[in-house]
Protein backbone atom coordinates (compact mmCIF):
# COMPACT_ATOMS: atom_id res chain seq x y z
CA UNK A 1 -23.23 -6.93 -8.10
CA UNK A 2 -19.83 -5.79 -6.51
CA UNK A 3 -16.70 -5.29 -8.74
CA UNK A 4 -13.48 -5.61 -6.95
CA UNK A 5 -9.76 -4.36 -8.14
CA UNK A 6 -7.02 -5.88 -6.70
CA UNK A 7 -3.34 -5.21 -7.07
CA UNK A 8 -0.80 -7.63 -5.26
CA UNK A 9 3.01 -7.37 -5.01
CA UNK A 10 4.81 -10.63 -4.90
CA UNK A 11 1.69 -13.02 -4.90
CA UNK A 12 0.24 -14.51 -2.82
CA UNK A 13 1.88 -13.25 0.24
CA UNK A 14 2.98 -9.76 -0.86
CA UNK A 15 1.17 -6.40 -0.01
CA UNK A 16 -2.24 -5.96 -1.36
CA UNK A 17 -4.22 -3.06 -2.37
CA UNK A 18 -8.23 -3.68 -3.35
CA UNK A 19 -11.21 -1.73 -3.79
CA UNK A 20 -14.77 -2.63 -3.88
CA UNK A 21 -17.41 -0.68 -6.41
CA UNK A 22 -21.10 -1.25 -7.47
CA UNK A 23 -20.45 0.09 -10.70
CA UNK A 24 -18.48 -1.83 -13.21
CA UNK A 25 -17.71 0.88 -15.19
CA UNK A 26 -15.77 2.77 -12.40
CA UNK A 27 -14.21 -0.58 -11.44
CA UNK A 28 -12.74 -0.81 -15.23
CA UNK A 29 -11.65 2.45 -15.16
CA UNK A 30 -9.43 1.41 -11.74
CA UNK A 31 -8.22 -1.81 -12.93
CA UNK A 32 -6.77 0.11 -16.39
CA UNK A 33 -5.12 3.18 -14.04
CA UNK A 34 -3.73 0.15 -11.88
CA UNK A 35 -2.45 -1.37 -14.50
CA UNK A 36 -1.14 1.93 -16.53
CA UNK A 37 0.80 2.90 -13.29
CA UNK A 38 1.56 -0.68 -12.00
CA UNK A 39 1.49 -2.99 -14.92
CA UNK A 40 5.43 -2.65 -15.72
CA UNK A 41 6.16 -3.79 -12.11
CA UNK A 42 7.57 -7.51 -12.56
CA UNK A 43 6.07 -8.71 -9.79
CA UNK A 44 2.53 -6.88 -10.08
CA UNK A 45 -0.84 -8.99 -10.77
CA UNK A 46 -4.05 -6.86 -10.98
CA UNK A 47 -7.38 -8.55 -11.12
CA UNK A 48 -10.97 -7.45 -11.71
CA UNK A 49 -13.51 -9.87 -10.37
CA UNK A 50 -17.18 -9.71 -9.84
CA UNK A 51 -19.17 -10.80 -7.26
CA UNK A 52 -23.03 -11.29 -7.26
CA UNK A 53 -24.78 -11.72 -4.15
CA UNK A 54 -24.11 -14.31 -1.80
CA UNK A 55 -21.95 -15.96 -4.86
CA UNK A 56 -18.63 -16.46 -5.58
CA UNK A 57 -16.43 -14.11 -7.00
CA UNK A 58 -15.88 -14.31 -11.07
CA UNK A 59 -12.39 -13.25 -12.37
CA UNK A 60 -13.60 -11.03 -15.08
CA UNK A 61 -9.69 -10.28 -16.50
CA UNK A 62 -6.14 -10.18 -15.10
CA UNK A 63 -2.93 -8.59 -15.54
CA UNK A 64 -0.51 -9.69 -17.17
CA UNK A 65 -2.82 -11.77 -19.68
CA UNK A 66 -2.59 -15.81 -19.08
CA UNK A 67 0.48 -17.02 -21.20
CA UNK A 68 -1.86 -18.25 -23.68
CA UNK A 69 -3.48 -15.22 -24.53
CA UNK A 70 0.00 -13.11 -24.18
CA UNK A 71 1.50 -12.46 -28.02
CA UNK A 72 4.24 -14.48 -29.43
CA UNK A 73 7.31 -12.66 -29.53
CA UNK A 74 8.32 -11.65 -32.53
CA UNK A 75 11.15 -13.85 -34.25
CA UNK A 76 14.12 -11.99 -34.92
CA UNK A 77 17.15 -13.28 -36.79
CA UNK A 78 20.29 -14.48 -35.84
CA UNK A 79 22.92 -12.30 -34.85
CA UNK A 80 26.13 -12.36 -37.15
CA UNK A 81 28.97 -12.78 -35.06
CA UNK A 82 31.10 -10.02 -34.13
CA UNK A 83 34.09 -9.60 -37.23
């Protein structure tokens, strides 16, 4: 099995930076340091996948989250206007 990281600027035609590992554990480790130092960028995706071989790759998790697993934001009240 092959793990891959992948951080893209601007998908899906902005710069990419990926690495390839056979252990998943060192693969996790990358994708969280990616997305530690990267995650804040607005335009940053970060993806771990796995591929087995001669399959297709699996998208094992993604940054940010899918809207529907992102949390709600928190409701605030209304502003009084200024006096």
């Amino acid at each position: 099995m092959t793990w891959h990281v992948t951080l893209q600027f601007h998908p899906p035609h902005g710069p990419v930076i990926a690495g390839a590992w056979e252990n998943e554990t060192a693969a996790a480790r990358k994708w969280t340091a990616w997305v530690g130092t990267h995650g804040s960028h607005p335009t940053a995706v970060i993806q771990l996948t796995e591929t087995a071989p001669h399959g297709h790759p699996r998208l094992v998790k993604t940054w940010p989250p899918p809207a529907a697993e992102r949390p709600a934001e928190p409701l605030r009240p209304p502003q009084a206007p200024p006096a």
